[in-house]
C-alpha atoms as a PDB file:
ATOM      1  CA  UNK A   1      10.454 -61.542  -2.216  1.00  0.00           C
ATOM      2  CA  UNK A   2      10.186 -57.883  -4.083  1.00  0.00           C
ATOM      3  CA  UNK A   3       6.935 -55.670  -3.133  1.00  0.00           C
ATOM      4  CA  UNK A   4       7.370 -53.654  -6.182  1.00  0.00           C
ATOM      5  CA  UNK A   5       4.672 -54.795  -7.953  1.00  0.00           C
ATOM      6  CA  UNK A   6       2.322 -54.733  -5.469  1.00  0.00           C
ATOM      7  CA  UNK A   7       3.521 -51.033  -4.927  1.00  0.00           C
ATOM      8  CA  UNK A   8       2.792 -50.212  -7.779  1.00  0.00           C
ATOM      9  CA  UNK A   9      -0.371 -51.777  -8.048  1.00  0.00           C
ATOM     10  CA  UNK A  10      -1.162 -49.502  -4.977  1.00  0.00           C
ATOM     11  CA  UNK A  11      -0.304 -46.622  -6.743  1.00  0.00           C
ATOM     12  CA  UNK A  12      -1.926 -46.800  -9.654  1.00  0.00           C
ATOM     13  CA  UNK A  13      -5.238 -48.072  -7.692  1.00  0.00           C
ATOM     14  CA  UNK A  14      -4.795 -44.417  -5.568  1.00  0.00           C
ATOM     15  CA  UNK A  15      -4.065 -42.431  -8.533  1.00  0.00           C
ATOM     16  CA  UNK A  16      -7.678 -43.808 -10.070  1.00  0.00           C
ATOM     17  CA  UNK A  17      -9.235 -43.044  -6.996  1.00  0.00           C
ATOM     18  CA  UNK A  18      -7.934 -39.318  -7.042  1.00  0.00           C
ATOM     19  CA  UNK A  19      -8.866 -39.055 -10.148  1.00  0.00           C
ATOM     20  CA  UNK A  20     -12.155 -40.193  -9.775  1.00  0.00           C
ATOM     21  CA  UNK A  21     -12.637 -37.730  -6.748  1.00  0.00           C
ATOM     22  CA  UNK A  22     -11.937 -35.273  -8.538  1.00  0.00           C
ATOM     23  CA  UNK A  23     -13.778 -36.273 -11.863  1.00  0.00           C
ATOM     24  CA  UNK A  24     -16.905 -36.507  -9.062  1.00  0.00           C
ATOM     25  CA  UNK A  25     -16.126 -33.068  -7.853  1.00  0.00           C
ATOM     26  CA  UNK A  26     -16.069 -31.651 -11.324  1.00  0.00           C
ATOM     27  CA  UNK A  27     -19.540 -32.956 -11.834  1.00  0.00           C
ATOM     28  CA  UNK A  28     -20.560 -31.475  -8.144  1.00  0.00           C
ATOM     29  CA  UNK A  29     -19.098 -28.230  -8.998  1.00  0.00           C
ATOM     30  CA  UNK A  30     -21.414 -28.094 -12.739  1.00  0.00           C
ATOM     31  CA  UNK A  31     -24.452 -29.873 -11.118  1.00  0.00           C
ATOM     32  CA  UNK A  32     -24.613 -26.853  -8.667  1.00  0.00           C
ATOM     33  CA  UNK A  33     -23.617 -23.990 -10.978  1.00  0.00           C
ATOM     34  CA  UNK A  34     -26.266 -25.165 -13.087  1.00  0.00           C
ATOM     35  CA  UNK A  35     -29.566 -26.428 -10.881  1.00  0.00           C
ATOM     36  CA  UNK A  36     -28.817 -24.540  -7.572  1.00  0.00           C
ATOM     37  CA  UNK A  37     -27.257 -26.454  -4.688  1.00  0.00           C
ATOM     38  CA  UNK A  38     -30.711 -26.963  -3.133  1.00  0.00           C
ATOM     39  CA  UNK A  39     -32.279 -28.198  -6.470  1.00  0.00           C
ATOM     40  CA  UNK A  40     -28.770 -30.713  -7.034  1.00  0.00           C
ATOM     41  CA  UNK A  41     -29.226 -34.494  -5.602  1.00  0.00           C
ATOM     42  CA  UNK A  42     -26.602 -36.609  -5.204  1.00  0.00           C
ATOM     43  CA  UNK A  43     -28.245 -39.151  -7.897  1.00  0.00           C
ATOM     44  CA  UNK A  44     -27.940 -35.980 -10.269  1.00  0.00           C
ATOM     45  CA  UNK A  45     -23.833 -35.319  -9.288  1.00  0.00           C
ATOM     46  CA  UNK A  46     -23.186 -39.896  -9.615  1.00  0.00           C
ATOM     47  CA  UNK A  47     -24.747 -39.898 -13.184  1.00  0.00           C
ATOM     48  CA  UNK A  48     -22.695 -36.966 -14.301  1.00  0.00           C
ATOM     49  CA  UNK A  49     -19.582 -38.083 -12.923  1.00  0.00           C
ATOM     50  CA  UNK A  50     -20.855 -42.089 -14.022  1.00  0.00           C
ATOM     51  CA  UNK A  51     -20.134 -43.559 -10.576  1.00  0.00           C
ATOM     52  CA  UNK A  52     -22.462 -45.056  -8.297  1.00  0.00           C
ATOM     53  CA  UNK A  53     -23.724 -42.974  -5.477  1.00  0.00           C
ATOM     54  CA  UNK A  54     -22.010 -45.852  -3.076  1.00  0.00           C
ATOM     55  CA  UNK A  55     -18.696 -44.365  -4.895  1.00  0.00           C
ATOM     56  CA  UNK A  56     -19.557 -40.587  -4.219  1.00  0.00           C
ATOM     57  CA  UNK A  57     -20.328 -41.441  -0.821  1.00  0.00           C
ATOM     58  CA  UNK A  58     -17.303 -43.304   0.182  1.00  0.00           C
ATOM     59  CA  UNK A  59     -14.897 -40.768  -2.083  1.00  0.00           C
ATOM     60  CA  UNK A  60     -16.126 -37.524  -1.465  1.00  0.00           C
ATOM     61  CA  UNK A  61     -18.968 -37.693   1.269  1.00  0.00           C
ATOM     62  CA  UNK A  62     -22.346 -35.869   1.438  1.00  0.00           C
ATOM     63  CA  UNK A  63     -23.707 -33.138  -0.824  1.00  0.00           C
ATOM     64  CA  UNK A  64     -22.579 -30.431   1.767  1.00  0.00           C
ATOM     65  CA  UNK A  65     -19.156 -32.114   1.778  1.00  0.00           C
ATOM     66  CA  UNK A  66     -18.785 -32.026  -2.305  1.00  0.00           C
ATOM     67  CA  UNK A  67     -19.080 -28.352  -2.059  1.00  0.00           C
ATOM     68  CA  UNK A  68     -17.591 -27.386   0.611  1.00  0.00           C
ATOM     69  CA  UNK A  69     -14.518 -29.632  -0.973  1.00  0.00           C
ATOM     70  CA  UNK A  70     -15.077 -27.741  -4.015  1.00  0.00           C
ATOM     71  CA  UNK A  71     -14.783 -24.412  -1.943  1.00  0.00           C
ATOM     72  CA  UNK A  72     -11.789 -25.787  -0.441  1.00  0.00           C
ATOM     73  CA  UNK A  73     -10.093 -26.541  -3.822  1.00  0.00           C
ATOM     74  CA  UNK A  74     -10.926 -23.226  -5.047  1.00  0.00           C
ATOM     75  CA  UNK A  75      -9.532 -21.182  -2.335  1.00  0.00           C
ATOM     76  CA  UNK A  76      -6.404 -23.168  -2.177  1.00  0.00           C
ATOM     77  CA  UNK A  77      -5.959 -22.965  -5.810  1.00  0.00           C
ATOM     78  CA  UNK A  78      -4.910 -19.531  -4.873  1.00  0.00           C
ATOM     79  CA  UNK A  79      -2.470 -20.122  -1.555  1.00  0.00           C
ATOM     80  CA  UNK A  80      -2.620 -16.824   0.504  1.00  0.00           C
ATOM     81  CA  UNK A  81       0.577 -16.495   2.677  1.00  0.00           C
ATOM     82  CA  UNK A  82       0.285 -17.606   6.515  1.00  0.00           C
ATOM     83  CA  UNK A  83       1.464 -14.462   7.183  1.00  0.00           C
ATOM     84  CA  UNK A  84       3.206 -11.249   5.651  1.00  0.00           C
ATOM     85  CA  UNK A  85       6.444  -9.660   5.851  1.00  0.00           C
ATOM     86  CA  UNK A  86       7.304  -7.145   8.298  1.00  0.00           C
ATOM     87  CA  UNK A  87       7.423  -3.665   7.258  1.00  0.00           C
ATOM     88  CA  UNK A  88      10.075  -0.868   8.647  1.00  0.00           C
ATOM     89  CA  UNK A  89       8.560   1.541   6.728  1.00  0.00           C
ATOM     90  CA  UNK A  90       5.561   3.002   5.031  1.00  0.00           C
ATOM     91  CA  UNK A  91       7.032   2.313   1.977  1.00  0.00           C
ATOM     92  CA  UNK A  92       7.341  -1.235   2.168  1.00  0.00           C
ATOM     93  CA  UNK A  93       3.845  -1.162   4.403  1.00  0.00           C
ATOM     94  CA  UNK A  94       2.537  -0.054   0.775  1.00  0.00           C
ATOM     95  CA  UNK A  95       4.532  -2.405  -1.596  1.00  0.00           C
ATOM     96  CA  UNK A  96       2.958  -5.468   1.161  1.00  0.00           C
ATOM     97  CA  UNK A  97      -0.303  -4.148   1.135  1.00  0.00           C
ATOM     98  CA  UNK A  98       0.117  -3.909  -3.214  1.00  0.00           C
ATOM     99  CA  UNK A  99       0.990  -7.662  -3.933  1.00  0.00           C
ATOM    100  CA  UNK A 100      -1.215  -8.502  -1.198  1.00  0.00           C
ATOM    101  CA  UNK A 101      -3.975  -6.758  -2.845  1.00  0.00           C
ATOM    102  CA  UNK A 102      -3.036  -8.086  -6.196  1.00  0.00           C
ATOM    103  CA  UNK A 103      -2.980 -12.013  -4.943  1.00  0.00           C
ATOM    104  CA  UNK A 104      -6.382 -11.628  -2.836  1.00  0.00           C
ATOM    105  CA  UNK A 105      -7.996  -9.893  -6.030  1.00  0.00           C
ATOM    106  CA  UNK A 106      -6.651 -12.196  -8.624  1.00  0.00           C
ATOM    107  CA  UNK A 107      -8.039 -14.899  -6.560  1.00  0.00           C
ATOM    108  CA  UNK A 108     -11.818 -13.809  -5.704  1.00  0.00           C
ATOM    109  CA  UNK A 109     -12.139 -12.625  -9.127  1.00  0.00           C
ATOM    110  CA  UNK A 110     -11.647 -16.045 -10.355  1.00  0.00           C
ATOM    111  CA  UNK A 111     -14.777 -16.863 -12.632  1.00  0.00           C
ATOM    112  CA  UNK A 112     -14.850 -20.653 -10.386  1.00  0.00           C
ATOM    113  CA  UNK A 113     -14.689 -18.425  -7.615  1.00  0.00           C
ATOM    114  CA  UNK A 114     -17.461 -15.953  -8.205  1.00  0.00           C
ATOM    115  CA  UNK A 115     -19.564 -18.590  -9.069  1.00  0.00           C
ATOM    116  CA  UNK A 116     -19.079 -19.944  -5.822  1.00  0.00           C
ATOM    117  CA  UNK A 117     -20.887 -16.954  -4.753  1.00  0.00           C
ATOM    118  CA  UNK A 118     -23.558 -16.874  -6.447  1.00  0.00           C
ATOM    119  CA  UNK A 119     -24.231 -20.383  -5.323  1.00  0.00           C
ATOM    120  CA  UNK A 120     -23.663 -18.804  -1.735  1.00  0.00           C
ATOM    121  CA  UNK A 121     -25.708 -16.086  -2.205  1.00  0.00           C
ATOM    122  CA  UNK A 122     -28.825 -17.819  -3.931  1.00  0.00           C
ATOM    123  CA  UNK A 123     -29.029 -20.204  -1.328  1.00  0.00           C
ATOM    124  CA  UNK A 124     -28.370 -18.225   2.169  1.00  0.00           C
ATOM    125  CA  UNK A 125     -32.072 -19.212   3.143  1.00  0.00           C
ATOM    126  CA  UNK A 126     -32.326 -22.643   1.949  1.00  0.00           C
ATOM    127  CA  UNK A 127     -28.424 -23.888   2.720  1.00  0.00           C
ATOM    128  CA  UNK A 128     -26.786 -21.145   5.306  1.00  0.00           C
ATOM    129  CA  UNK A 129     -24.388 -23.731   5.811  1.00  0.00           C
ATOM    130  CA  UNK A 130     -22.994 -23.067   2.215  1.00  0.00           C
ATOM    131  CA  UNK A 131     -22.632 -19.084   2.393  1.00  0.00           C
ATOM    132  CA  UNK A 132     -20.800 -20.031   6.387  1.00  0.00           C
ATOM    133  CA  UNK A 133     -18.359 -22.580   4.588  1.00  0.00           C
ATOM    134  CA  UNK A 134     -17.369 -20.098   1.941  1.00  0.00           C
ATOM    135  CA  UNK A 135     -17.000 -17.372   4.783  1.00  0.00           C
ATOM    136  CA  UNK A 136     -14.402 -19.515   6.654  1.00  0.00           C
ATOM    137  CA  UNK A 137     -12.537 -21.416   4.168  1.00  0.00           C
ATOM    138  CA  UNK A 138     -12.306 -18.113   1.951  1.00  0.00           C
ATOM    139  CA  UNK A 139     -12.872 -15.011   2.942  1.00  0.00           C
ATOM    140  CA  UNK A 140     -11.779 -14.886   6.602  1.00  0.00           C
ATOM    141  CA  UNK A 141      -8.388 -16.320   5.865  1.00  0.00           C
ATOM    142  CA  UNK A 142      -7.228 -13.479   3.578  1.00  0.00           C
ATOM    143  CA  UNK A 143      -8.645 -10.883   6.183  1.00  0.00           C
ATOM    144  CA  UNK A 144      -7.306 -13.045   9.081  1.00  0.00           C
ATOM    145  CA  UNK A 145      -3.804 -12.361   7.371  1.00  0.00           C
ATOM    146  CA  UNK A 146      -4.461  -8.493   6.748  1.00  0.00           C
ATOM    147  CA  UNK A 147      -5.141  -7.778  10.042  1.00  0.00           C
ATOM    148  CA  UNK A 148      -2.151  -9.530  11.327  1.00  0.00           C
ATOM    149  CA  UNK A 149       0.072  -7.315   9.082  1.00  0.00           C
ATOM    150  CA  UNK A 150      -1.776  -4.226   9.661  1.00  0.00           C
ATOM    151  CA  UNK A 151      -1.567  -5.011  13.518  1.00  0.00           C
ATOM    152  CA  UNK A 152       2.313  -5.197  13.740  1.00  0.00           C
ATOM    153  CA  UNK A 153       2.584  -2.413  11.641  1.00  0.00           C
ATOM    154  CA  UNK A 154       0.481  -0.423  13.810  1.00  0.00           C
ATOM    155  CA  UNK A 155       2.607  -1.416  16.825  1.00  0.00           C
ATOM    156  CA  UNK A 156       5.540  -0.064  14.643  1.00  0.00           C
ATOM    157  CA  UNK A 157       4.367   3.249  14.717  1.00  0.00           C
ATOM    158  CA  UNK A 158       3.499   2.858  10.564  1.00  0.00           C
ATOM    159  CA  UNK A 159      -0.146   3.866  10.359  1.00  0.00           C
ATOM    160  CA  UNK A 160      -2.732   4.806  13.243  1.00  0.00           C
ATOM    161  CA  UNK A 161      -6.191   2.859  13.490  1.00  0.00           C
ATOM    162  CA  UNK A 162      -7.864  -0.270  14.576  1.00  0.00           C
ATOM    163  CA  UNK A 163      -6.526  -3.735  12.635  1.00  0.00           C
ATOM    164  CA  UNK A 164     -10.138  -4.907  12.002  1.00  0.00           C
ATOM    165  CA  UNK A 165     -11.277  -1.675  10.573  1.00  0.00           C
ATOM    166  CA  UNK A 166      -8.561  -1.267   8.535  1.00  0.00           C
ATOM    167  CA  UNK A 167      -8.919  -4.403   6.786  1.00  0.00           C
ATOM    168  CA  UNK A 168     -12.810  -3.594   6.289  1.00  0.00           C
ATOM    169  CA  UNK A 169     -11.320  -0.481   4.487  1.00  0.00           C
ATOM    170  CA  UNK A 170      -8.900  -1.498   2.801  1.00  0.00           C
ATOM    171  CA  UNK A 171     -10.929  -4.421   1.220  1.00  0.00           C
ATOM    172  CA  UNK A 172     -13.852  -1.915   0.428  1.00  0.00           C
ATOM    173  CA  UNK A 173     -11.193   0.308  -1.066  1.00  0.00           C
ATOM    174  CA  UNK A 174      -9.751  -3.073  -3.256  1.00  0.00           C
ATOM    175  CA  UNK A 175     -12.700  -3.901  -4.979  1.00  0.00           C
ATOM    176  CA  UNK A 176     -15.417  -1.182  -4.623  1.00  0.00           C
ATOM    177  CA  UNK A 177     -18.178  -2.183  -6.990  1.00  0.00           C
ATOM    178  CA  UNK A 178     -16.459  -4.736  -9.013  1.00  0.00           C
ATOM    179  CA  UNK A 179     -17.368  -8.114  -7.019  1.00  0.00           C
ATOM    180  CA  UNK A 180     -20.928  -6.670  -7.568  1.00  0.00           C
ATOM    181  CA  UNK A 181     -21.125  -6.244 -10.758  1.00  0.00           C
ATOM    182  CA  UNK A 182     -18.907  -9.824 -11.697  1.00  0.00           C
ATOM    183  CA  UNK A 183     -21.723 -10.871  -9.903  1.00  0.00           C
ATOM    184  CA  UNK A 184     -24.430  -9.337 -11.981  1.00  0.00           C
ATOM    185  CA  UNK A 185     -22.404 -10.654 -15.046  1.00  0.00           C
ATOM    186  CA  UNK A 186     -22.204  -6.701 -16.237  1.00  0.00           C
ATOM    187  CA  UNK A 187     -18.483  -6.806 -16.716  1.00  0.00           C
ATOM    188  CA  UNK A 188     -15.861  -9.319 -17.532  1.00  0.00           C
ATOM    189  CA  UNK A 189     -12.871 -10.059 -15.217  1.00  0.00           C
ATOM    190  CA  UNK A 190     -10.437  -7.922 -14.435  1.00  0.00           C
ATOM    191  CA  UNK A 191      -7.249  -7.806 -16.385  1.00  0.00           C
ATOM    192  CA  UNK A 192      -3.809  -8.507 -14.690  1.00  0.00           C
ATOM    193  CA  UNK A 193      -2.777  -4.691 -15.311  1.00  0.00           C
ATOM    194  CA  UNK A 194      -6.509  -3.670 -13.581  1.00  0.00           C
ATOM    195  CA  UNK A 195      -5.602  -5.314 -11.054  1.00  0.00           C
ATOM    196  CA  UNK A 196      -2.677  -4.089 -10.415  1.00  0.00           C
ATOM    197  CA  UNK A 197      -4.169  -0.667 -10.534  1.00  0.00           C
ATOM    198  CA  UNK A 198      -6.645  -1.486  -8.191  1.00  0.00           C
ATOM    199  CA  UNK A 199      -4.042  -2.436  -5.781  1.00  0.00           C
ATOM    200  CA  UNK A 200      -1.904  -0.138  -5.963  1.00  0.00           C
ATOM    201  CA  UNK A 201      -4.651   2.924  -5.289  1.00  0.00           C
ATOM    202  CA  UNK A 202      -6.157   1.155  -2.325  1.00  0.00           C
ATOM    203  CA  UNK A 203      -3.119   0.477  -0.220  1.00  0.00           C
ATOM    204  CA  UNK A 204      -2.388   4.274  -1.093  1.00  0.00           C
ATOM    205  CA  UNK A 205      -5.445   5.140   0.213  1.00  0.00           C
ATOM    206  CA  UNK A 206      -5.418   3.499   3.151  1.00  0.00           C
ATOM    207  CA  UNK A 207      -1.928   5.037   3.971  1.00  0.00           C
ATOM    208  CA  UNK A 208      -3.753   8.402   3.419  1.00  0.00           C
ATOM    209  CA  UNK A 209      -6.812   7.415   6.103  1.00  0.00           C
ATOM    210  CA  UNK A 210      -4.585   6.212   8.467  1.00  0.00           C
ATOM    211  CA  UNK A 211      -0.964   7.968   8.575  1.00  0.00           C
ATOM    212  CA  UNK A 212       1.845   6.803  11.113  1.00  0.00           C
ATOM    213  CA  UNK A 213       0.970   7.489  14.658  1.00  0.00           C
ATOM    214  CA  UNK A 214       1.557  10.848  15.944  1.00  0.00           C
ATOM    215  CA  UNK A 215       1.415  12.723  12.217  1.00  0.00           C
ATOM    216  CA  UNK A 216      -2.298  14.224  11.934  1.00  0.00           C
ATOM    217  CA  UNK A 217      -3.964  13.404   8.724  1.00  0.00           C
ATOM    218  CA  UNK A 218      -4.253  15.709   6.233  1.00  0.00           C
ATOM    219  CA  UNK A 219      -8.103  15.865   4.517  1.00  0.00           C
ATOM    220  CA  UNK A 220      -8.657  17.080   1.229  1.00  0.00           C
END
């Protein structure tokens, strides 16, 4: 007896559900942008998505669990590498540092992804859960694979300093003021050439803070 049908049958019934996950999550995602993630129910996410809260539950899970999904989605829309290449030289140490700079800024610019934060932010005191799911499913993975770079390029002699505090730096030096004022809504995102720039100078600069070992930095 053939099992196609019935295969297919399956299939279709898991593509609906995916679909409805993710029309759910879509609704999460406004729902919160919108009231606040404190001020969002989950009655408030099953009408906008038109699903019963019985289907939100059993597809997606709790509020917390829509958004940190939706964080999830977000930060994977924009796959970091596990890990980054090697470098035998200070010139490649700055081209790595360049397109890592331009992948990690391209992604946290993101307009989903600032708004993310400001959902974060607004509701450190009422949800600290929120602002600690965005730290770990964002933010620490893209420093977690900095300081692994910057750590075996220290042990090659490239550059001179402590991994952790060169990834502070060289994140400060990446975006200054800009996350701040996406934030605040003051400027738009940043174009693909900005971004670029951006890059560019702040794995420069953090070659000039922290030369190869042995060579004394040169101020001013």
């Amino acid at each position: 007896m053939s099992t196609r049908p019935t295969r297919r049958r399956k299939t279709a019934a898991g593509s609906d559900e995916a679909a409805l996950r993710q029309r759910i999550l879509g609704a999460a995602f406004s729902a919160f942008t919108e009231l606040g993630y404190s001020r969002t129910s989950t009655l408030e996410i099953a009408t906008r998505a038109r699903v019963s809260k019985r289907e939100l539950y059993a597809l997606v899970g709790n509020k917390l669990d829509m958004l940190v999904t939706c964080i999830r989605d977000r930060s994977e829309r924009f796959p970091l590498p596990a890990d980054l290449p090697d470098s035998t030289d200070r010139e490649m140490l700055r081209a790595v540092l360049t397109r890592f700079g331009e992948r990690f800024l391209k992604e946290v610019t993101d307009p989903d992804v600032v708004e993310t934060f400001r959902i974060a932010i607004a509701e450190a005191i009422r949800a600290p859960e929120v602002a600690r799911a965005l730290e770990e499913l964002g933010r620490e993975r893209g420093r977690s694979v900095l300081r692994g770079a910057l750590a075996r390029a220290r042990e090659g002699a490239l550059l001179s300093g402590e991994p952790d505090e060169m990834a502070r730096q060289f994140f400060v030096l990446l975006w200054g003021d800009l996350i701040m004022n996406l934030l605040l809504r003051t400027v738009k995102p940043p174009t693909g050439a900005e971004i670029a720039r951006r890059s560019a100078e702040a794995a420069s600069a953090l070659l000039v803070l922290h030369p190869a070992r042995g060579v004394a930095r040169k101020d001013g």
